[in-house]
Protein backbone atom coordinates (compact mmCIF):
# COMPACT_ATOMS: atom_id res chain seq x y z
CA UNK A 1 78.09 78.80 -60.96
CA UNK A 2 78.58 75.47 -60.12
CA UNK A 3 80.32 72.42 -62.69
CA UNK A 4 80.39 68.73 -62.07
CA UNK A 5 81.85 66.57 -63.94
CA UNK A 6 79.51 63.80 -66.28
CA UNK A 7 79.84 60.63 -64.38
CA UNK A 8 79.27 57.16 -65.53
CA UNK A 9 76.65 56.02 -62.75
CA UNK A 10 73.98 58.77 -61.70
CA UNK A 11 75.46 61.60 -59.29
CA UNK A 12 73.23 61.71 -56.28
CA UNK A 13 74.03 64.61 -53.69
CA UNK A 14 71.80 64.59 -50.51
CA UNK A 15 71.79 67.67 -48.65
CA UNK A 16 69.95 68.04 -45.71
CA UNK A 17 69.86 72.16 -45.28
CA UNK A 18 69.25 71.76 -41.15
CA UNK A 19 71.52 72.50 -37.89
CA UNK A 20 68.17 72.59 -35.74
CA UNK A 21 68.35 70.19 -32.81
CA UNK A 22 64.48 70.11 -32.52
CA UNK A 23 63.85 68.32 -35.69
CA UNK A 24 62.73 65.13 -36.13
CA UNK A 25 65.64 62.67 -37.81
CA UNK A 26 63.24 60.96 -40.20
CA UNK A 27 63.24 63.42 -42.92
CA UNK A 28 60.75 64.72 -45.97
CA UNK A 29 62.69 63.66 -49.02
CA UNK A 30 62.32 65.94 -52.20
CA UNK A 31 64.03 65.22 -55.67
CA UNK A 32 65.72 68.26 -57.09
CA UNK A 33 66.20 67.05 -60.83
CA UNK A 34 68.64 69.74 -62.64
CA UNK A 35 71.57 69.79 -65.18
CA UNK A 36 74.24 69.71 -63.12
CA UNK A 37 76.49 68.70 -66.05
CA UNK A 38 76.63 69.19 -70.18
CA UNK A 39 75.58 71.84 -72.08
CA UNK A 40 72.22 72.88 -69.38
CA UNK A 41 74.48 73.33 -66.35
CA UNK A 42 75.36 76.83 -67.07
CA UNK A 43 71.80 77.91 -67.65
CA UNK A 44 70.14 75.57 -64.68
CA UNK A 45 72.93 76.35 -62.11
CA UNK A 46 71.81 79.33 -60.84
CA UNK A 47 68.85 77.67 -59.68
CA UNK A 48 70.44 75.27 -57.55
CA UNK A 49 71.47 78.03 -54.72
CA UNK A 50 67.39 79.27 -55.08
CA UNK A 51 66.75 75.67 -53.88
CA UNK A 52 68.92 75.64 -50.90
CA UNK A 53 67.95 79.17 -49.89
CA UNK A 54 64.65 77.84 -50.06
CA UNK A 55 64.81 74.90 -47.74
CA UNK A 56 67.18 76.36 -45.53
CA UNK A 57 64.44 78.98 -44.50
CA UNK A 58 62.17 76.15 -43.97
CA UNK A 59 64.54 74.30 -41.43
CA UNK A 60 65.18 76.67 -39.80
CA UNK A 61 61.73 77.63 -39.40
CA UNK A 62 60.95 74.13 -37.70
CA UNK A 63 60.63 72.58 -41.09
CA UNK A 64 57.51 70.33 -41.91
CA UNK A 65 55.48 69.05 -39.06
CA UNK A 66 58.35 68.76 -37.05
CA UNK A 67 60.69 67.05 -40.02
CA UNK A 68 63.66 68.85 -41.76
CA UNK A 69 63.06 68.73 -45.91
CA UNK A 70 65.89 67.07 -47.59
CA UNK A 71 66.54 68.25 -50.72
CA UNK A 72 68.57 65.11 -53.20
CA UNK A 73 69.87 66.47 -56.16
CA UNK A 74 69.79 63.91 -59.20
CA UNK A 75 71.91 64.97 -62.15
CA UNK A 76 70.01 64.57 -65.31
CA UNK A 77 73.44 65.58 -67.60
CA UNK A 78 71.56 68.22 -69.96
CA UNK A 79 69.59 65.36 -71.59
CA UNK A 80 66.23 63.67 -72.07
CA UNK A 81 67.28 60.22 -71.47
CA UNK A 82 68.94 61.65 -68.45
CA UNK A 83 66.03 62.93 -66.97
CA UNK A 84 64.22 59.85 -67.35
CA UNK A 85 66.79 58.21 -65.50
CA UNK A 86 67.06 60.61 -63.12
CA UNK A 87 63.20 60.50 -62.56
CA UNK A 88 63.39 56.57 -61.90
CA UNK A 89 66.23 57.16 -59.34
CA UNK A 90 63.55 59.32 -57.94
CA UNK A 91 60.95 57.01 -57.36
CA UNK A 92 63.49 54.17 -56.60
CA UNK A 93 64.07 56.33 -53.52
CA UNK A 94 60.54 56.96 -52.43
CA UNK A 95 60.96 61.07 -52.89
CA UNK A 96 57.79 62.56 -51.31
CA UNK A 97 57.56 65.44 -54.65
CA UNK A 98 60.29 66.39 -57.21
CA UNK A 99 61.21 70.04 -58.32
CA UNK A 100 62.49 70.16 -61.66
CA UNK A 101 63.12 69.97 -64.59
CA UNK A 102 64.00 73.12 -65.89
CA UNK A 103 64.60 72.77 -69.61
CA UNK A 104 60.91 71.80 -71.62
CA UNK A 105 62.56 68.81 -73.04
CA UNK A 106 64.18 67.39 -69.98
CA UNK A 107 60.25 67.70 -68.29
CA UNK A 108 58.79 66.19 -71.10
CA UNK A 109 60.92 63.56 -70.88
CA UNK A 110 60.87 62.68 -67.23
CA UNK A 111 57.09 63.60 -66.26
CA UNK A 112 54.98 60.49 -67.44
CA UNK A 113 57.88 58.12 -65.28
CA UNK A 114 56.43 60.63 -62.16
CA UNK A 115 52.90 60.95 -63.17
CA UNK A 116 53.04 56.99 -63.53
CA UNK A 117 54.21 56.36 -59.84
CA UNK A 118 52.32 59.28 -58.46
CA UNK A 119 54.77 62.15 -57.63
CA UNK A 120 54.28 65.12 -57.61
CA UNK A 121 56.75 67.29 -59.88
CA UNK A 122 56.84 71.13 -60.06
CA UNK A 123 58.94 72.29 -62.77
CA UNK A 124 60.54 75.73 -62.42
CA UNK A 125 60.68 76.63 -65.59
CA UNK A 126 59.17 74.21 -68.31
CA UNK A 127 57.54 76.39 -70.79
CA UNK A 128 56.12 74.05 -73.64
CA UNK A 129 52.31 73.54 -73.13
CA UNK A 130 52.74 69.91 -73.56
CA UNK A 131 54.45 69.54 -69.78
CA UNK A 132 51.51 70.05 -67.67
CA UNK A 133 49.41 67.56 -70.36
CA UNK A 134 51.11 64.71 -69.05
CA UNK A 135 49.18 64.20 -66.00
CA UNK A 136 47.75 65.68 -63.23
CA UNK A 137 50.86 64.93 -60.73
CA UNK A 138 52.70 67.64 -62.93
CA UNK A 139 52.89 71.02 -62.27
CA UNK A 140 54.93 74.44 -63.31
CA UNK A 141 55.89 77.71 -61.58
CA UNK A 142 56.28 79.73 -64.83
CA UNK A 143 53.83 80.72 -67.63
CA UNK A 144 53.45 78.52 -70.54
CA UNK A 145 54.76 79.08 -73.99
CA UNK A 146 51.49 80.21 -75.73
CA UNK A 147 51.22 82.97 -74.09
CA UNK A 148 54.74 83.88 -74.20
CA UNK A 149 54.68 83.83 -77.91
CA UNK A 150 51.55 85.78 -78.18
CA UNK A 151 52.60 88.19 -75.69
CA UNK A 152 55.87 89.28 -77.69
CA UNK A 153 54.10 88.62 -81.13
CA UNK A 154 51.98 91.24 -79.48
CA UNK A 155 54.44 93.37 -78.46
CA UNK A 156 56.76 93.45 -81.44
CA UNK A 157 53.52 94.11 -83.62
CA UNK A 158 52.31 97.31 -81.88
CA UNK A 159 54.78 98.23 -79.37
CA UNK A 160 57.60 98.17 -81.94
CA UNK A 161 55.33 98.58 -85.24
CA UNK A 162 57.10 95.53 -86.64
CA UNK A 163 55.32 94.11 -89.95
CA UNK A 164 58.08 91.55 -91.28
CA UNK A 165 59.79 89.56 -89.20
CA UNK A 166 62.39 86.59 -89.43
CA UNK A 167 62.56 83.49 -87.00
CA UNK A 168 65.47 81.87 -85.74
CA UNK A 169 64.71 78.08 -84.12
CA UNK A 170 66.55 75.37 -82.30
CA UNK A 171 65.45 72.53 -83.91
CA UNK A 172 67.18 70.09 -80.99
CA UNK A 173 64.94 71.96 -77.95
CA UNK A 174 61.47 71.79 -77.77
CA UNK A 175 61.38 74.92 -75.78
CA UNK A 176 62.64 76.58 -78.70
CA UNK A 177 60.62 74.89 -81.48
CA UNK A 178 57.23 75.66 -79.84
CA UNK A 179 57.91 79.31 -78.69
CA UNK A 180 59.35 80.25 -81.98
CA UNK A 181 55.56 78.60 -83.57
CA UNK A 182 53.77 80.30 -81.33
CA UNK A 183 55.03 83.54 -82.00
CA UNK A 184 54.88 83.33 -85.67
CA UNK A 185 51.27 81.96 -85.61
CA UNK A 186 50.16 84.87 -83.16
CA UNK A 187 52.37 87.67 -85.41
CA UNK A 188 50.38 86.77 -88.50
CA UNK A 189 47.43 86.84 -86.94
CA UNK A 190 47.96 90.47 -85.91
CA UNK A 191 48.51 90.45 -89.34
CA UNK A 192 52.18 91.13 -89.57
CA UNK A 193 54.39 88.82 -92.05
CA UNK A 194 57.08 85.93 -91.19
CA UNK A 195 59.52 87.22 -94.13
CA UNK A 196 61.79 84.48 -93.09
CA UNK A 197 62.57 81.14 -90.79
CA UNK A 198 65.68 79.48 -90.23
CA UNK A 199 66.38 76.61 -87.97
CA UNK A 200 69.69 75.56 -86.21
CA UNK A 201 71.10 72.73 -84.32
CA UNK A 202 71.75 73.11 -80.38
CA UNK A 203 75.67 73.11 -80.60
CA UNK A 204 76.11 75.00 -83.45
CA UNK A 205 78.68 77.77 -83.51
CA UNK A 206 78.71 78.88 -86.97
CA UNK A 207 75.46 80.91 -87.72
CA UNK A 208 76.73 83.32 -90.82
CA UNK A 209 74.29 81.24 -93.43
CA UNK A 210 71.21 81.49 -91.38
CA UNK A 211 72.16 85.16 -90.55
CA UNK A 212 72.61 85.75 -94.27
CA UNK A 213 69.24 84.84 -95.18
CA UNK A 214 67.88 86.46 -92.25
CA UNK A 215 70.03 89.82 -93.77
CA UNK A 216 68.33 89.06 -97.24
CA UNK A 217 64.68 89.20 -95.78
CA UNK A 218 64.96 92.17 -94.20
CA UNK A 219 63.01 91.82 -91.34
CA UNK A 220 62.28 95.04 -88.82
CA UNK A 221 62.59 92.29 -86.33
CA UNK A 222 64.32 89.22 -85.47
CA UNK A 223 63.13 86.75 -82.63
CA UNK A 224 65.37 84.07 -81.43
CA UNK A 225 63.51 82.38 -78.49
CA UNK A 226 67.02 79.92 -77.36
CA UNK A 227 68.96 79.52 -74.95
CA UNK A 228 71.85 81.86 -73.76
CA UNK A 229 74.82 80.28 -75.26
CA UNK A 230 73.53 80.20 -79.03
CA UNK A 231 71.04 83.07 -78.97
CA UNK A 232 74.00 84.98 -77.90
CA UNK A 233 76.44 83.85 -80.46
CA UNK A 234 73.39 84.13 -83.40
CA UNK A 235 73.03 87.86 -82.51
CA UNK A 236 76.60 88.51 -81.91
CA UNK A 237 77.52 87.10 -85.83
CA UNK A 238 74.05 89.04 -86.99
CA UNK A 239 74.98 92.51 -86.34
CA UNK A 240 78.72 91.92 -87.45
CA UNK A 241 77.26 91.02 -90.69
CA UNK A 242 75.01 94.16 -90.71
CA UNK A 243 71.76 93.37 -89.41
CA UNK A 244 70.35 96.63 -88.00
CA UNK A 245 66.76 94.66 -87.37
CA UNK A 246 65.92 94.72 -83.38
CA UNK A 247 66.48 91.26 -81.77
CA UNK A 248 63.61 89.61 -79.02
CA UNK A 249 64.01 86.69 -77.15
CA UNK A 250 62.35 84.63 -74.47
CA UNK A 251 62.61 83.64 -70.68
CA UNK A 252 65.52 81.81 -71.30
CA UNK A 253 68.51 84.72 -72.33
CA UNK A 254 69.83 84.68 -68.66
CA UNK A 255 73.63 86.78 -68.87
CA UNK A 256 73.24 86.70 -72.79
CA UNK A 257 75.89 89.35 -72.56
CA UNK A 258 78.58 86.77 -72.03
CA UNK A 259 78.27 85.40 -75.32
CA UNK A 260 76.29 88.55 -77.45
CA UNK A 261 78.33 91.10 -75.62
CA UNK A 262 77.27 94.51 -76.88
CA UNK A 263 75.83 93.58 -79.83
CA UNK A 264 72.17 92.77 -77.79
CA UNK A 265 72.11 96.24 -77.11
CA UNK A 266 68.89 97.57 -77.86
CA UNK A 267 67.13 93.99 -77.87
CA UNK A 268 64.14 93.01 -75.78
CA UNK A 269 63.50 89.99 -74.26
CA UNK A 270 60.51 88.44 -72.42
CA UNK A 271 60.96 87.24 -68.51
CA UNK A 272 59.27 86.01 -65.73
CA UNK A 273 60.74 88.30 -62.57
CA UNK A 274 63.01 91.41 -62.64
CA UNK A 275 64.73 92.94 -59.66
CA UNK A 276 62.92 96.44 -60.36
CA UNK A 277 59.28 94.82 -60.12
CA UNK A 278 57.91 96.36 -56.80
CA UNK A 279 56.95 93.10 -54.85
CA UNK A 280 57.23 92.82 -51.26
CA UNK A 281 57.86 88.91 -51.62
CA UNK A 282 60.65 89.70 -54.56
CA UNK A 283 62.61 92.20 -52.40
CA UNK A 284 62.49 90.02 -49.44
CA UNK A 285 63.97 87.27 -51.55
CA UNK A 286 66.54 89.69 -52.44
CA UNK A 287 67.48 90.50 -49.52
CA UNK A 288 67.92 86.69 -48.06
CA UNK A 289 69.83 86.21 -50.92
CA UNK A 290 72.29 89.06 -50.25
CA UNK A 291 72.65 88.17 -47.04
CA UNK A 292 73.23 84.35 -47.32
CA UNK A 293 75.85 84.60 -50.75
CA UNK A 294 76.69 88.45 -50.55
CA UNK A 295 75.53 88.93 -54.13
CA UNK A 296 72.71 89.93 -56.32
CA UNK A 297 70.09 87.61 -58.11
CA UNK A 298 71.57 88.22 -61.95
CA UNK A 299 69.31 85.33 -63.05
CA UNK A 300 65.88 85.84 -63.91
CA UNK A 301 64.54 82.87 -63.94
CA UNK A 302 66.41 81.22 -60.82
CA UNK A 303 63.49 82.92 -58.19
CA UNK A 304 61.17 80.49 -60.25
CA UNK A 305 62.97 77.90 -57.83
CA UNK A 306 62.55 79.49 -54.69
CA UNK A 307 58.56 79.50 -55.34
CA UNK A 308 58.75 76.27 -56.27
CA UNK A 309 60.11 74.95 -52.90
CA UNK A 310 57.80 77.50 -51.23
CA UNK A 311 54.73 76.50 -53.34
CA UNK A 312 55.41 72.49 -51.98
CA UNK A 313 55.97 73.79 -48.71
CA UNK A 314 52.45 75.74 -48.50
CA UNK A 315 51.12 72.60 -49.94
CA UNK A 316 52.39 69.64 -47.73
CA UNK A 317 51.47 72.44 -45.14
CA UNK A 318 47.86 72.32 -46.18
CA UNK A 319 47.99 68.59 -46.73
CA UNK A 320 48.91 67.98 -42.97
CA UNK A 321 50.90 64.97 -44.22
CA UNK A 322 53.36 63.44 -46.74
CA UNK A 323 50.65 61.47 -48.71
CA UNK A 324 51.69 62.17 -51.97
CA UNK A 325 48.07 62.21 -53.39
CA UNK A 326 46.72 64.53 -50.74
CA UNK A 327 49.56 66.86 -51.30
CA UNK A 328 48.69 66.50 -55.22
CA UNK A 329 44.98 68.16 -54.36
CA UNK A 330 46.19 70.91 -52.17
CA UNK A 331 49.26 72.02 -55.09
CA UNK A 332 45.83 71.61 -57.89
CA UNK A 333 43.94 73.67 -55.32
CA UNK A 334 46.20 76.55 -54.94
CA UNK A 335 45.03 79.58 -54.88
CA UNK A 336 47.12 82.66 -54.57
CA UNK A 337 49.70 81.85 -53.16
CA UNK A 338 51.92 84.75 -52.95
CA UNK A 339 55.44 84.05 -54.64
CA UNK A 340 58.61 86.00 -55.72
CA UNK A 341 57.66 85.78 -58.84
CA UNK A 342 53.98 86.53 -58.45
CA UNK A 343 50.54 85.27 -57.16
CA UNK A 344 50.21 81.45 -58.26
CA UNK A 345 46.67 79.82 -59.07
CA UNK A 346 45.77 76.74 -60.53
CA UNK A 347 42.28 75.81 -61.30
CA UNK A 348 42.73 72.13 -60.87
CA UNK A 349 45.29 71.94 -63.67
CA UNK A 350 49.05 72.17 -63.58
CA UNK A 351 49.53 75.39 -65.31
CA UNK A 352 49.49 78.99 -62.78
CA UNK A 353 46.23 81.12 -64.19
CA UNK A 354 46.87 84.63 -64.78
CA UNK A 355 50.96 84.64 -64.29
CA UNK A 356 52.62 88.01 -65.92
CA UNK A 357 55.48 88.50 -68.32
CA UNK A 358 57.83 91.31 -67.58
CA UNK A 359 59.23 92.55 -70.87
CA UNK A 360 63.07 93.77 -70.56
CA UNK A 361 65.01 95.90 -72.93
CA UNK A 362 68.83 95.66 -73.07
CA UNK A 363 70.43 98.91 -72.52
CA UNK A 364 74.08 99.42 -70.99
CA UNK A 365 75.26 95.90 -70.85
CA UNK A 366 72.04 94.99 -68.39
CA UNK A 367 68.38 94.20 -69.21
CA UNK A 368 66.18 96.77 -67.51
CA UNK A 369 62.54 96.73 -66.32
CA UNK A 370 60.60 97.92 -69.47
CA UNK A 371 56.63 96.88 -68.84
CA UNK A 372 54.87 94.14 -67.64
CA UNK A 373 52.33 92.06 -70.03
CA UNK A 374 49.10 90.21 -68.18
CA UNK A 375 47.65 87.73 -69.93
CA UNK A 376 44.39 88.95 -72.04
């Protein structure tokens, strides 16, 4: 995991991932806009070795018509205002395409400065439908909230046999605002019943009145679509206070377990890639992975990264040239493109057609492979 430390002026790191001699010196500049500090650097930091992975394998390869890719991290310190900042640097420095954000709010903040000047932006793992709206410079890797939220309202409905359920929201991220929404609108329309919804603030600590309603409802199910740090504490002060109702959570519990610790046992969360998914392009990321850190991928959401690198690659590839318009049409004119994460379409829009959820269930301290969801 990496930290660095919040300062004043905007951190800029420019790392060109290339030791081949035949390259061009004039490189293809892209904007890597992540939380590298505050409160999103623990949950956007295993990302940031996905990106280098990524463009390292493209170097080496030759790298883009003859040019190495250089990858310039811009620290958008875990907040909106940030990223907009961060996004400006970007275009200040005449970056060919950013990759990033990661959190929805950080995207929605920073995409109309890039849609405005024309760059593209592929965000890993932007969820909240409203991202790809902005413009049609912006693009994700992942699936979008709506059918996230239908998919587990689904799920909890008639996998589990749920019928009352209680909601837990962080009213400070939009990510978590609009997936908890979308699940409750799609549970009652299966026609189960939202017995009870509480909302929270992003650094809270303290959950025991929220859990206490939540205990008073009696839900068979709770869902608690935040982040790792206070979905993990929430569930951890639930079941010491006696819940017994199963917990489900979204893309975004990466290592819950630190904070949760046993008490997520049992729980099941949605995700978008799993190490068990039979995939030749998953295992082969795997196994560069291995080989370049010496450990396993324990974040699910980091290979969203990787593709998202890859993804520009194919694109700029297909554009035959920098132009950032041109490579704008080939990225909207994707069509199955083979990723780690699965096969990536768009249909002229920013948003991948047809991308699967793979549904985990917590059992032994790890989340295992339980079944994978396609959209309906």
């Amino acid at each position: 995991m990496r930290r660095f430390g919040s300062l004043c002026v905007m951190i800029l790191l420019a790392i060109v991932l290339s030791a081949c001699p035949g390259l061009a010196a004039e490189s293809i500049t892209v904007g890597a806009i992540f939380s590298l500090s505050g409160i999103a650097a623990t949950h956007n930091g295993p990302l940031i070795p996905m990106l280098e992975l990524a463009v390292e394998e493209v170097n080496e390869g030759g790298g883009l018509q003859g040019r190495p890719v250089k990858l310039v991290f811009l620290d958008n310190q875990s907040t909106p205002i940030g990223s907009v900042k961060a996004a400006e640097e970007a275009v200040r420095l005449g970056m060919t395409a950013v990759i990033g954000a990661h959190w929805s709010s950080h995207s929605l903040a920073m995409a109309p400065v890039l849609q405005k000047a024309g760059i593209p932006m592929i965000s890993p793992g932007s969820t909240h439908p409203m991202v790809t709206r902005v413009g049609d410079y912006i693009f994700r890797i992942c699936f979008v909230d709506s059918f996230q939220g239908r998919a587990m309202a689904r799920f909890a409905f008639k996998e589990l046999g749920a019928r009352r359920v209680a909601v837990a929201k962080n009213i400070d991220e939009d990510y978590s605002a609009m997936l908890a929404d979308c699940f409750s609108e799609s549970f009652q329309l299966y026609g189960g019943k939202v017995a009870c919804e509480v909302q929270y603030r992003g650094k809270a600590v303290d959950f025991s009145d929220i859990m206490e309603q939540i205990r008073r409802a009696r839900p068979d199910v709770v869902y608690v679509p935040g982040y790792t740090r206070d979905s993990g504490l929430l569930i951890r002060q639930g079941v010491s206070m006696g819940i017994r109702a199963t917990f489900l959570g979204g893309d975004a519990w990466d290592e819950i377990s630190i904070y949760a610790g046993d008490a997520v046992e049992g729980s099941y969360q949605s995700a978008p890639w799993h190490p068990s998914v039979p995939r030749a392009e998953s295992l082969r990321l795997k196994e560069l992975y291995f080989r370049k850190y010496g450990a396993e991928i324990k974040s699910f959401s980091a290979p969203l990264a990787y593709d998202a690198v890859m993804l520009l690659v194919d694109a700029i590839r297909r554009a035959g040239t920098s132009d950032r318009a041109r490579i704008r049409d080939c990225l909207a004119g994707t069509l199955d493109f083979r990723g780690a994460t699965g096969l990536i379409s768009y249909h002229g829009g920013g948003d991948p057609i047809d991308k699967e959820i793979v549904m985990l269930k917590w059992e032994k301290g790890s989340p295992r492979y339980y079944q994978t969801i396609k959209p309906e």
